[in-house]
N, C-alpha and C. Protein backbone atom coordinates (compact mmCIF):
# COMPACT_ATOMS: atom_id res chain seq x y z
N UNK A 1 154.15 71.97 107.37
CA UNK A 1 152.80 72.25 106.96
C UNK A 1 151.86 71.19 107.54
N UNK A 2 151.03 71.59 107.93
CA UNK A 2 149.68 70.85 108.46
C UNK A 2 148.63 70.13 107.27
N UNK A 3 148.69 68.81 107.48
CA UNK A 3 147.75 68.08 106.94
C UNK A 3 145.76 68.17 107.43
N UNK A 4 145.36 68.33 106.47
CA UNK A 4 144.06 68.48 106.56
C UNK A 4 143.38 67.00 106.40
N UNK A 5 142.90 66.34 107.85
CA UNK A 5 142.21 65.44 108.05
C UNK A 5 140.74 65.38 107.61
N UNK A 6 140.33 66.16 107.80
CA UNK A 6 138.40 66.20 107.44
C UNK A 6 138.28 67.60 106.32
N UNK A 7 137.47 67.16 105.94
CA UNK A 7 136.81 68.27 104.55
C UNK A 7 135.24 68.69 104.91
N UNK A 8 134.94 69.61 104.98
CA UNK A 8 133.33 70.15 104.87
C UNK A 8 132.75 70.11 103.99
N UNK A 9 131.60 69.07 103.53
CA UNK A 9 131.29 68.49 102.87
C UNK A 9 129.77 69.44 102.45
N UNK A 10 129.81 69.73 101.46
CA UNK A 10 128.21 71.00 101.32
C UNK A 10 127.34 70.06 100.72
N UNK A 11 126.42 70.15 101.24
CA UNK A 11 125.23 68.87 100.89
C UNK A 11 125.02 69.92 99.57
N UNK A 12 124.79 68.97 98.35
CA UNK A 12 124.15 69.80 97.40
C UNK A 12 122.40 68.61 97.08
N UNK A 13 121.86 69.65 96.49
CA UNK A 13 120.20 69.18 96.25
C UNK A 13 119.73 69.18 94.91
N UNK A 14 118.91 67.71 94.44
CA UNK A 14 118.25 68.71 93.36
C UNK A 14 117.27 68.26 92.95
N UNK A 15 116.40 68.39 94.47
CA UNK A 15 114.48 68.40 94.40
C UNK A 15 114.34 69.08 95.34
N UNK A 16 112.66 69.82 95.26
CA UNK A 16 112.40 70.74 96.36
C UNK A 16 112.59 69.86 98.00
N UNK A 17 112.93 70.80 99.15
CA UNK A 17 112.79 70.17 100.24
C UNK A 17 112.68 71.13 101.08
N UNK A 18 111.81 70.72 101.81
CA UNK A 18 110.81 71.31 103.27
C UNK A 18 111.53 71.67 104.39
N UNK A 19 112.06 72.27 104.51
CA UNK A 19 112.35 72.90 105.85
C UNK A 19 111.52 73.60 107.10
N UNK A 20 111.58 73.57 108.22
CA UNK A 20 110.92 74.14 108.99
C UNK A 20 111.47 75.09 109.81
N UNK A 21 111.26 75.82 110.53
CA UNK A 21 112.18 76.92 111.09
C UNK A 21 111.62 77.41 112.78
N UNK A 22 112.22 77.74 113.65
CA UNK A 22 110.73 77.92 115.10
C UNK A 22 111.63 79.53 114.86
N UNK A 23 110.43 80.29 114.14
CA UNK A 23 110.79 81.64 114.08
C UNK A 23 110.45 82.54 114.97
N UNK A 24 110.67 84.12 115.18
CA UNK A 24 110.12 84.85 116.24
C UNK A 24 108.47 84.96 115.90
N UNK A 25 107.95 84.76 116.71
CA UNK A 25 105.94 84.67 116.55
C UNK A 25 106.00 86.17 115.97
N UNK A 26 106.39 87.42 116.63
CA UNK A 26 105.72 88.97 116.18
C UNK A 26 106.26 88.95 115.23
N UNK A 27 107.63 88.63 114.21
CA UNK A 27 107.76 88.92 112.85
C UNK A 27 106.66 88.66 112.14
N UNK A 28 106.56 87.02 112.13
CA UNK A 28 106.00 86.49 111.32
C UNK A 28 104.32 86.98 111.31
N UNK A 29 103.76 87.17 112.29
CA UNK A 29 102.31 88.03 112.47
C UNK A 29 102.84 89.51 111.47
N UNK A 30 103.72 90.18 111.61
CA UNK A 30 104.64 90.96 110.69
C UNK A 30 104.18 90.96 109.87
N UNK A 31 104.93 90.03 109.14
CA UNK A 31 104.81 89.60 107.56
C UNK A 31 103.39 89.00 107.70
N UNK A 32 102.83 88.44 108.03
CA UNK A 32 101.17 88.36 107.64
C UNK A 32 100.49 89.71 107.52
N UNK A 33 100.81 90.38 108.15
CA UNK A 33 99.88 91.91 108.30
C UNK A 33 99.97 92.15 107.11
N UNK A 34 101.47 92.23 106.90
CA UNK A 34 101.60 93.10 105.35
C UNK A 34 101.34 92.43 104.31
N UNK A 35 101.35 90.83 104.36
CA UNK A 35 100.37 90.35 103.01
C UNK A 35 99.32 90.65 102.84
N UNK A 36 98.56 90.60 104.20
CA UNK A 36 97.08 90.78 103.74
C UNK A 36 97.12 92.09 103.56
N UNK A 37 97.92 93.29 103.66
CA UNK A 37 97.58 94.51 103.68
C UNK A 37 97.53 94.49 102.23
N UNK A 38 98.90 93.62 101.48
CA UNK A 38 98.91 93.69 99.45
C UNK A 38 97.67 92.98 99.40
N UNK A 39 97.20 92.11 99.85
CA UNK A 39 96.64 91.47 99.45
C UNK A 39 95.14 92.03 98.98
N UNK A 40 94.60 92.92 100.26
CA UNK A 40 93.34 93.91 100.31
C UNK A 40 93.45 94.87 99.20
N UNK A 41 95.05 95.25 98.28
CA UNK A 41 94.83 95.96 97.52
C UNK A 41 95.24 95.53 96.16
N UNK A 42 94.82 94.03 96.01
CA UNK A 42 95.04 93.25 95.31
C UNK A 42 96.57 92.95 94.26
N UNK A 43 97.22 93.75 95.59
CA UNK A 43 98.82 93.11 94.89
C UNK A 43 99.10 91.84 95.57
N UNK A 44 99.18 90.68 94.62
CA UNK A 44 99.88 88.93 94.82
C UNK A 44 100.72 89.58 94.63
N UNK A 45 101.88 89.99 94.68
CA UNK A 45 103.32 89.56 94.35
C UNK A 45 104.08 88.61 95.12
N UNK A 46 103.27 88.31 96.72
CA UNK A 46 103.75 87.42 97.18
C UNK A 46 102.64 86.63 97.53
N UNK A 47 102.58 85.51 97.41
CA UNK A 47 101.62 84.73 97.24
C UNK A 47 101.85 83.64 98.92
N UNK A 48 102.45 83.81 99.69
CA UNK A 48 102.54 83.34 101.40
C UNK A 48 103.46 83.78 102.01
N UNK A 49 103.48 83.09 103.37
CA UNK A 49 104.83 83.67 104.23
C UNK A 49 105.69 82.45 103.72
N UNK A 50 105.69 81.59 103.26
CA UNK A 50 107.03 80.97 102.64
C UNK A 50 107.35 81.51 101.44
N UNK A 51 106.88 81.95 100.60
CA UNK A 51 107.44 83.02 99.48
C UNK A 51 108.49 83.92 99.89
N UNK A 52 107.79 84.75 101.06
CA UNK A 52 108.23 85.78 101.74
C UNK A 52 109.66 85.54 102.30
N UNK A 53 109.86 84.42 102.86
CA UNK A 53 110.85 83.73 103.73
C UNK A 53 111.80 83.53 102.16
N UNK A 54 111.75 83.03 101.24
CA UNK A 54 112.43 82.58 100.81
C UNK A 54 112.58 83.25 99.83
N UNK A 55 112.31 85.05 99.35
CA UNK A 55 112.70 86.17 98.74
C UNK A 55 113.48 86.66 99.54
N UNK A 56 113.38 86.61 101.04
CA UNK A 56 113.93 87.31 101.34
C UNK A 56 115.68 86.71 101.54
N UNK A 57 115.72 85.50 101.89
CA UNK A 57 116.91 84.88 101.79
C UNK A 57 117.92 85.08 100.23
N UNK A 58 116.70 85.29 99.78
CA UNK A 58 117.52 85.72 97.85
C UNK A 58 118.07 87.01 97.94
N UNK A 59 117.26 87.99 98.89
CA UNK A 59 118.09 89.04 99.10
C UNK A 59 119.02 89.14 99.52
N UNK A 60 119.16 88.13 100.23
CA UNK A 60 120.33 88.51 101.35
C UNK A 60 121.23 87.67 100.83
N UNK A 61 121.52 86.82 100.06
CA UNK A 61 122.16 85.71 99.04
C UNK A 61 122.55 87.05 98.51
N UNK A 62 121.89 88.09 97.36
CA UNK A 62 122.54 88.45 96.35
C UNK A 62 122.96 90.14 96.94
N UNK A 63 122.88 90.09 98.34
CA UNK A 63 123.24 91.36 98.50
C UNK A 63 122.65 92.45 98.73
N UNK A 64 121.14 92.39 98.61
CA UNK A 64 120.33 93.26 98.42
C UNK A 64 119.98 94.01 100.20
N UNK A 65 120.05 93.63 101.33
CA UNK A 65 119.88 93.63 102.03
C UNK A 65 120.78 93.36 103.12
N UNK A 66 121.15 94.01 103.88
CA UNK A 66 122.48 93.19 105.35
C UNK A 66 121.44 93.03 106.29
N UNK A 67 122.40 92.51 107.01
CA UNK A 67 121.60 92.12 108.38
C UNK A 67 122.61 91.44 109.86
N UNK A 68 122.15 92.32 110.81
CA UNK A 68 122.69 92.25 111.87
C UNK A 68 122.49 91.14 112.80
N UNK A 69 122.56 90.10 112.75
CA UNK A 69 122.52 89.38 114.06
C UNK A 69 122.22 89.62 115.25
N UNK A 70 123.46 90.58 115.80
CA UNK A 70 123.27 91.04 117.23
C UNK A 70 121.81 91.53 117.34
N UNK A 71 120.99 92.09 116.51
CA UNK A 71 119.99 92.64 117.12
C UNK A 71 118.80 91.87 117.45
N UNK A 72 118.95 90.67 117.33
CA UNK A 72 118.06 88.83 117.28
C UNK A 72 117.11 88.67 118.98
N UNK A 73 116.17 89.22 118.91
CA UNK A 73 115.94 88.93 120.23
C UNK A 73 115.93 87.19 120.49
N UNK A 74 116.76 86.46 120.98
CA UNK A 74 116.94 85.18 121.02
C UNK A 74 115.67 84.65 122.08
N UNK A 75 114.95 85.37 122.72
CA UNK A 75 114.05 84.55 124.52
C UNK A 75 112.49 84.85 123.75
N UNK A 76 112.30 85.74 122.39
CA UNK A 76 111.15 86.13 121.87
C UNK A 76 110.09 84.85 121.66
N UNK A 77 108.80 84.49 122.05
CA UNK A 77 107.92 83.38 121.49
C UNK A 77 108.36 83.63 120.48
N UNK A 78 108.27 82.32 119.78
CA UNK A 78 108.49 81.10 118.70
C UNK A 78 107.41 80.80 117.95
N UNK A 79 107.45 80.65 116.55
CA UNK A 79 106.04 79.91 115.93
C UNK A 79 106.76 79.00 114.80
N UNK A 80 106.36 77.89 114.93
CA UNK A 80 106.92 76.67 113.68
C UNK A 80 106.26 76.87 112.03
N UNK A 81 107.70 77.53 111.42
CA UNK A 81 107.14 77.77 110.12
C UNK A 81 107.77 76.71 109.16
N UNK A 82 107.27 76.13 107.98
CA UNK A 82 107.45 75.10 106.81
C UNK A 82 107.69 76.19 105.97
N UNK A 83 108.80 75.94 105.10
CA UNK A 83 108.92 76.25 104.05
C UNK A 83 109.46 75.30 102.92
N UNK A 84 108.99 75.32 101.71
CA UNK A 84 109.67 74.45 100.59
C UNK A 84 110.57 75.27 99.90
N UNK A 85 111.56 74.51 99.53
CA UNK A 85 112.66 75.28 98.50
C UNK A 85 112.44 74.43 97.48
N UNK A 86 112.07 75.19 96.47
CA UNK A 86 111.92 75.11 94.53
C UNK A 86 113.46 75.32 94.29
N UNK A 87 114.05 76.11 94.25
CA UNK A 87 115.30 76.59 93.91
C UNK A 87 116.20 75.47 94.45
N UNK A 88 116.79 74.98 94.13
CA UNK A 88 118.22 74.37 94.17
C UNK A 88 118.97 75.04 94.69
N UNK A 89 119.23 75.81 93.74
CA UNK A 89 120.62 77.14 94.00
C UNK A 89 120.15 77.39 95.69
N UNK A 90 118.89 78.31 95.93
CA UNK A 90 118.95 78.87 97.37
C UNK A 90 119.09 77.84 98.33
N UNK A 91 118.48 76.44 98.29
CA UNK A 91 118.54 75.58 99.11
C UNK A 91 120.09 75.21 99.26
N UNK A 92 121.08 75.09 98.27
CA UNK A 92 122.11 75.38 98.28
C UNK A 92 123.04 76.39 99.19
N UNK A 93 122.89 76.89 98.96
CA UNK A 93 123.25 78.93 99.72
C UNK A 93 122.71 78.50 101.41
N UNK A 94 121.29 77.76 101.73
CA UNK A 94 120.93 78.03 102.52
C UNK A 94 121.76 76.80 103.54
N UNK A 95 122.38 76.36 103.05
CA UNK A 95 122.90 74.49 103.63
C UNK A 95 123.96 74.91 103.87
N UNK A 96 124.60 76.17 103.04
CA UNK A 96 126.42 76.30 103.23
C UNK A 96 126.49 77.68 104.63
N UNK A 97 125.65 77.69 104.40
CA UNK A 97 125.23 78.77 106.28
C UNK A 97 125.65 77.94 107.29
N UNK A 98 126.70 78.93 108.38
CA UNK A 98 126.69 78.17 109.34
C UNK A 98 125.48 77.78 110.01
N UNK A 99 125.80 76.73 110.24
CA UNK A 99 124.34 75.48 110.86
C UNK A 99 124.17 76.20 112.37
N UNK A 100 124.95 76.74 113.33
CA UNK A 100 123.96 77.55 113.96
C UNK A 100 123.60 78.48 114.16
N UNK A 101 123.75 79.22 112.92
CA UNK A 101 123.05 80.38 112.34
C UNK A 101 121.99 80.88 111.69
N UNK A 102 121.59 79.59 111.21
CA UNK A 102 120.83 79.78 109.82
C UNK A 102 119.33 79.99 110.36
N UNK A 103 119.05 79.62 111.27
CA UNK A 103 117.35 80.19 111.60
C UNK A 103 117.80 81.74 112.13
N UNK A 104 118.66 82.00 112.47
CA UNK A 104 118.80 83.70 113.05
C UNK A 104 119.06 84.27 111.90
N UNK A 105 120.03 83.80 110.66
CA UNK A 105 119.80 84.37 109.74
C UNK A 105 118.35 84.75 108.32
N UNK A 106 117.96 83.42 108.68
CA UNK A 106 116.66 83.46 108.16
C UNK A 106 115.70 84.41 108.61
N UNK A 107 115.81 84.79 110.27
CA UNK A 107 114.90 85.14 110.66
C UNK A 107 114.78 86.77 110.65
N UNK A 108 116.54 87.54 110.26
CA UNK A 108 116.82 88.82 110.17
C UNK A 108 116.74 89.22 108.89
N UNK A 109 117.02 88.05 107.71
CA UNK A 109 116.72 88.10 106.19
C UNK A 109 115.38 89.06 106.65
N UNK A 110 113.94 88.24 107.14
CA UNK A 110 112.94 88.60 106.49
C UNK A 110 112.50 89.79 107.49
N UNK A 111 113.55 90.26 108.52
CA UNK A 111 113.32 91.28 109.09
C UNK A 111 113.43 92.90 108.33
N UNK A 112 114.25 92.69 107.63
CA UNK A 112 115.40 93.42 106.98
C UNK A 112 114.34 93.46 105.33
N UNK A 113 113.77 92.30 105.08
CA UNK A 113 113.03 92.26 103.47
C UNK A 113 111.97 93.20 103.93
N UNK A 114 111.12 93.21 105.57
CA UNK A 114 110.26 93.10 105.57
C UNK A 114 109.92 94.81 105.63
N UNK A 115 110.86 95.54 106.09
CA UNK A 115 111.57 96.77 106.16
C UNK A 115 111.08 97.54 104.86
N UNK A 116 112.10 96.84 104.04
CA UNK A 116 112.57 97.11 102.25
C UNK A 116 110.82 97.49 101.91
N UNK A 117 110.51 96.06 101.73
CA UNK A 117 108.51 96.48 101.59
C UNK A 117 108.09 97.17 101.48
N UNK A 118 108.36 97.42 102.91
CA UNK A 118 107.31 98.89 103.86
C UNK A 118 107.76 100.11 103.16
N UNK A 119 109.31 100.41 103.13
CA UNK A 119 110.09 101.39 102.59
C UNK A 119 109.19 101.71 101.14
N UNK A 120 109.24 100.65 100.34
CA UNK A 120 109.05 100.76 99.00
C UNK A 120 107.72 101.41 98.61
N UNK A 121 106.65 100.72 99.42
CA UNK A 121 105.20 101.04 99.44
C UNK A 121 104.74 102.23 99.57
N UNK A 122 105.90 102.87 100.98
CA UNK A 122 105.62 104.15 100.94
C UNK A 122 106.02 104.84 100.11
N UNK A 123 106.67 104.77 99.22
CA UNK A 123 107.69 105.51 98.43
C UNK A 123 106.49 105.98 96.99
N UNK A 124 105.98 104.53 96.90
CA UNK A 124 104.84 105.00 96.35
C UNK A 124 103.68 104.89 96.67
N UNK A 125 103.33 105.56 97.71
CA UNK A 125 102.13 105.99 98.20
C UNK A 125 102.29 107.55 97.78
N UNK A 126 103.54 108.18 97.41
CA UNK A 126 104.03 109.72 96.86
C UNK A 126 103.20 109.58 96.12
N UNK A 127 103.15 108.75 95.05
CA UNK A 127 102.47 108.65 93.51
C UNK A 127 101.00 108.35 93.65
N UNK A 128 100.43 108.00 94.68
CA UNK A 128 98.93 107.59 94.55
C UNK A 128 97.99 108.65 94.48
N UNK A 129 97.21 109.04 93.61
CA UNK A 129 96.53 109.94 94.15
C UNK A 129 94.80 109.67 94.01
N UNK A 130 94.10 109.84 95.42
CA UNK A 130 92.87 110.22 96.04
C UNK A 130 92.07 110.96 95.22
N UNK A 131 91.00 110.04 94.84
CA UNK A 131 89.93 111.44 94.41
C UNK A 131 88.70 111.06 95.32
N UNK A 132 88.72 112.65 95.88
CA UNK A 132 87.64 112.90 96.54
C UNK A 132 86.09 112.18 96.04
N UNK A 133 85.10 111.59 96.71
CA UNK A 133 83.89 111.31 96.44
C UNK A 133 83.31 112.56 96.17
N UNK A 134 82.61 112.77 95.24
CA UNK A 134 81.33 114.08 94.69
C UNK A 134 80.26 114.03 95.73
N UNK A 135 80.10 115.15 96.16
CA UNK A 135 79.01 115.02 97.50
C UNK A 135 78.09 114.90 96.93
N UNK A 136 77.16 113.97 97.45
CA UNK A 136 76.28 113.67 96.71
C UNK A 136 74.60 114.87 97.10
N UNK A 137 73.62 114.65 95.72
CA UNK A 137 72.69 115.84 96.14
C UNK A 137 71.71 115.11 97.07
N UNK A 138 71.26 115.79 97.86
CA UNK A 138 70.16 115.60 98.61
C UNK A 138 69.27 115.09 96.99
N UNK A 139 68.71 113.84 97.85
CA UNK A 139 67.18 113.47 96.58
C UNK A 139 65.98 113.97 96.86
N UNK A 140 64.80 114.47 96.23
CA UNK A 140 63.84 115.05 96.64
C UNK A 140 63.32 113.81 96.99
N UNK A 141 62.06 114.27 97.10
CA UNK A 141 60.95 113.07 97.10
C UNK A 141 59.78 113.62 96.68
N UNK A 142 59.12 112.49 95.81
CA UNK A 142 57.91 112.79 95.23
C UNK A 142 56.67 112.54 96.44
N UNK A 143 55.87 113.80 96.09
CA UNK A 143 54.59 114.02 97.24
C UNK A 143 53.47 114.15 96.89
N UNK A 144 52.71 113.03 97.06
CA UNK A 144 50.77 113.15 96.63
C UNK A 144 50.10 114.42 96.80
N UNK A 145 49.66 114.51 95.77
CA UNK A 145 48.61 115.89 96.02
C UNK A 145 47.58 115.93 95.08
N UNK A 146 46.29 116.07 95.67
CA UNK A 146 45.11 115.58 95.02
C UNK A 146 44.61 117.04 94.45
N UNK A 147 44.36 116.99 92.63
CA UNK A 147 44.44 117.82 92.02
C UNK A 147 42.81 117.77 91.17
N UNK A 148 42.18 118.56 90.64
CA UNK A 148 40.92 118.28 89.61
C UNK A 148 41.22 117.76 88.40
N UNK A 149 42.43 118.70 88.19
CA UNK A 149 42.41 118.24 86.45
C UNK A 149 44.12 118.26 86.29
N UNK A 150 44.98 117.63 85.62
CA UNK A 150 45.94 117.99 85.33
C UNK A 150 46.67 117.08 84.24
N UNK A 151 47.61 117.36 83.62
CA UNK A 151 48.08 116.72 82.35
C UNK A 151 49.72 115.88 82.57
N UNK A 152 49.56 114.70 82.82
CA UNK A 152 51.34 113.78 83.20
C UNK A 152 52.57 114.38 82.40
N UNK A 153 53.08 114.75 83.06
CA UNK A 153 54.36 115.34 81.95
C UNK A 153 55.16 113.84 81.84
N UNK A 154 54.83 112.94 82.31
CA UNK A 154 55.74 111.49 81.17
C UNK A 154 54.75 111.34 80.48
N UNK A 155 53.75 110.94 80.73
CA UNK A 155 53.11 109.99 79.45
C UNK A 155 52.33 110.66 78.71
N UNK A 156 51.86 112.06 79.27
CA UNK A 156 50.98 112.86 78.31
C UNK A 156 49.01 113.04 78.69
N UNK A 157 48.95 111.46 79.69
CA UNK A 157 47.40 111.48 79.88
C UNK A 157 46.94 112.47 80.56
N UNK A 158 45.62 113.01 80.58
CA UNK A 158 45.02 114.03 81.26
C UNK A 158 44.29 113.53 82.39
N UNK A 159 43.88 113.33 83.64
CA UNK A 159 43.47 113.11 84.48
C UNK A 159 43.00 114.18 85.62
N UNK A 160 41.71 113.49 86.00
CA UNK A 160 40.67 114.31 86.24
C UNK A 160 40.50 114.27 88.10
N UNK A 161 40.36 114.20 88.75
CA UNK A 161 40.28 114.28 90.15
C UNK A 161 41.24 113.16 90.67
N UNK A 162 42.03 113.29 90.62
CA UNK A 162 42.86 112.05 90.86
C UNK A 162 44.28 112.61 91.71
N UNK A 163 44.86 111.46 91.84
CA UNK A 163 46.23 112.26 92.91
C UNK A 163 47.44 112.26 91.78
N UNK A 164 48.04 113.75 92.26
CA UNK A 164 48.62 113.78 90.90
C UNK A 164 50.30 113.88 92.44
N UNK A 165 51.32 113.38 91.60
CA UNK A 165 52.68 113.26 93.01
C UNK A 165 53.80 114.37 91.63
N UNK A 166 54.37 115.18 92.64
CA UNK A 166 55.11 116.04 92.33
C UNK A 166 56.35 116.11 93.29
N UNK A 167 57.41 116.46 92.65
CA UNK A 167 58.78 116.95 93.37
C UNK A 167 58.31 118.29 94.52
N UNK A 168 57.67 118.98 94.22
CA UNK A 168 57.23 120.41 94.91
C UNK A 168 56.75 120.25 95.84
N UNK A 169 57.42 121.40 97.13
CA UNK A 169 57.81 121.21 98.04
C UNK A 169 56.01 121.52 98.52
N UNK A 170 55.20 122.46 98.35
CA UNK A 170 53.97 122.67 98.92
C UNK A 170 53.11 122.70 97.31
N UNK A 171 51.62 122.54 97.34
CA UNK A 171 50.72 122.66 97.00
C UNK A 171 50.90 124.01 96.37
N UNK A 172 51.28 125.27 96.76
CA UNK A 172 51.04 126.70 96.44
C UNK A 172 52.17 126.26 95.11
N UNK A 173 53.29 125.95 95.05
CA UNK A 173 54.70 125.62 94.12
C UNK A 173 54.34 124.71 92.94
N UNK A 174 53.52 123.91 93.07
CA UNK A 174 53.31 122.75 92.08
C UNK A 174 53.20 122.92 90.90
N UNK A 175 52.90 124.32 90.31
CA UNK A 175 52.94 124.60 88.91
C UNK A 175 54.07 124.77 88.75
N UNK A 176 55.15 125.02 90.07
CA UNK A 176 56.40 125.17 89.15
C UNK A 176 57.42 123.88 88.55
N UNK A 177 56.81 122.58 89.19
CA UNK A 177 57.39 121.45 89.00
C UNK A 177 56.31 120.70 87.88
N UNK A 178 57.09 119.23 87.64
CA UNK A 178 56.16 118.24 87.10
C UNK A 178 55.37 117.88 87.77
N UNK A 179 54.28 117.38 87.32
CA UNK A 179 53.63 116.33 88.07
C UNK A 179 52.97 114.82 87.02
N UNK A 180 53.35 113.50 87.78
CA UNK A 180 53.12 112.83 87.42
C UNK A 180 51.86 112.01 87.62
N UNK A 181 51.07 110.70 86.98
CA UNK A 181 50.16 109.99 87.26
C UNK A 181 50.66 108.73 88.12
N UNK A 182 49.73 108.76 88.69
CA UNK A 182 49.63 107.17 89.82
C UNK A 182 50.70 105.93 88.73
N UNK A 183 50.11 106.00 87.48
CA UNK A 183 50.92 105.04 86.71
C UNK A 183 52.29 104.98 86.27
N UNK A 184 52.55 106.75 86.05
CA UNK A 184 53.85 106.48 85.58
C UNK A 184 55.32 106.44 87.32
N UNK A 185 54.14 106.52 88.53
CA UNK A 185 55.16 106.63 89.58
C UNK A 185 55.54 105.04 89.71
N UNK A 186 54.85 104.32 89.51
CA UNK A 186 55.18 102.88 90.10
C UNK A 186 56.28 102.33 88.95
């Protein structure tokens, strides 16, 4: 039997710590689109792209999600992302990854979360429902027309050669509408 010289030693943690990652640039523009897309419809549920990054690694920790490697475009621009780990446990999970894996895995986690999302959103977009705007009415407009005598249907005064403004479309119609005083239009 073979003696075992060296042991793999799993760093364990237990305060947050910062990691950085040089991820694919178009995911991560990705995952920005679709925050701000929750964001415009005022769902926080994720509150940044390090949230994002580091739900999605919980998925893929507890199963929720696989993810293929091979499909990693490895030559894709790069963008340097920070993330903090709160969690122990995941920073944990994320240390016992093979070490030169773990940004390709990170980076298919949130390919794969980012998927799930989209999936979900649409799923209920089934349930949303649209109500049409009420077309709205054309507004008349009130039109001066200089009268001898006539009586304000708001306030009641009688007025004598004066301009009396009505909804009605001509002069010949005006008895069939109101007509108001200079005072009660302003």
């Amino acid at each position: 039997m073979r003696k075992i010289k060296s042991q793999i030693k799993s760093v364990k943690t237990s305060r947050a710590t910062k990691i950085t990652f040089a991820l694919n640039a178009d995911l991560c523009q990705q995952a920005e689109n679709i925050l701000e897309s929750q964001w415009t419809q005022f769902d926080y549920t994720y509150k940044s792209l390090s949230e994002l990054i580091r739900r999605s690694l919980e998925a893929y920790q507890e199963g929720e999600i696989e993810i293929n490697l091979n499909e990693r475009d490895k030559h894709a621009p790069k963008r340097e992302v920070s993330v903090r780990f709160f969690n122990t446990d995941l920073l944990n999970y994320y240390y016992s990854l093979p070490y030169s894996q773990r940004t390709a895995i990170i980076e298919e986690s949130l390919r794969e979360y980012l998927n799930k999302i989209s999936l979900e959103s649409k799923e209920l977009e089934k349930y949303r429902k649209i109500i049409p705007a009420k077309p709205k009415k054309p507004q008349l407009k009130l039109s001066p027309y200089r009268l001898e005598g006539f009586e304000c249907d708001r306030c009641g005064d009688k007025c004598y050669d004066e301009t009396a403004y009505s909804y009605a479309p001509s002069m010949s119609e005006i008895n069939n509408y109101q007509t108001y005083c200079s005072n009660c239009v302003k």
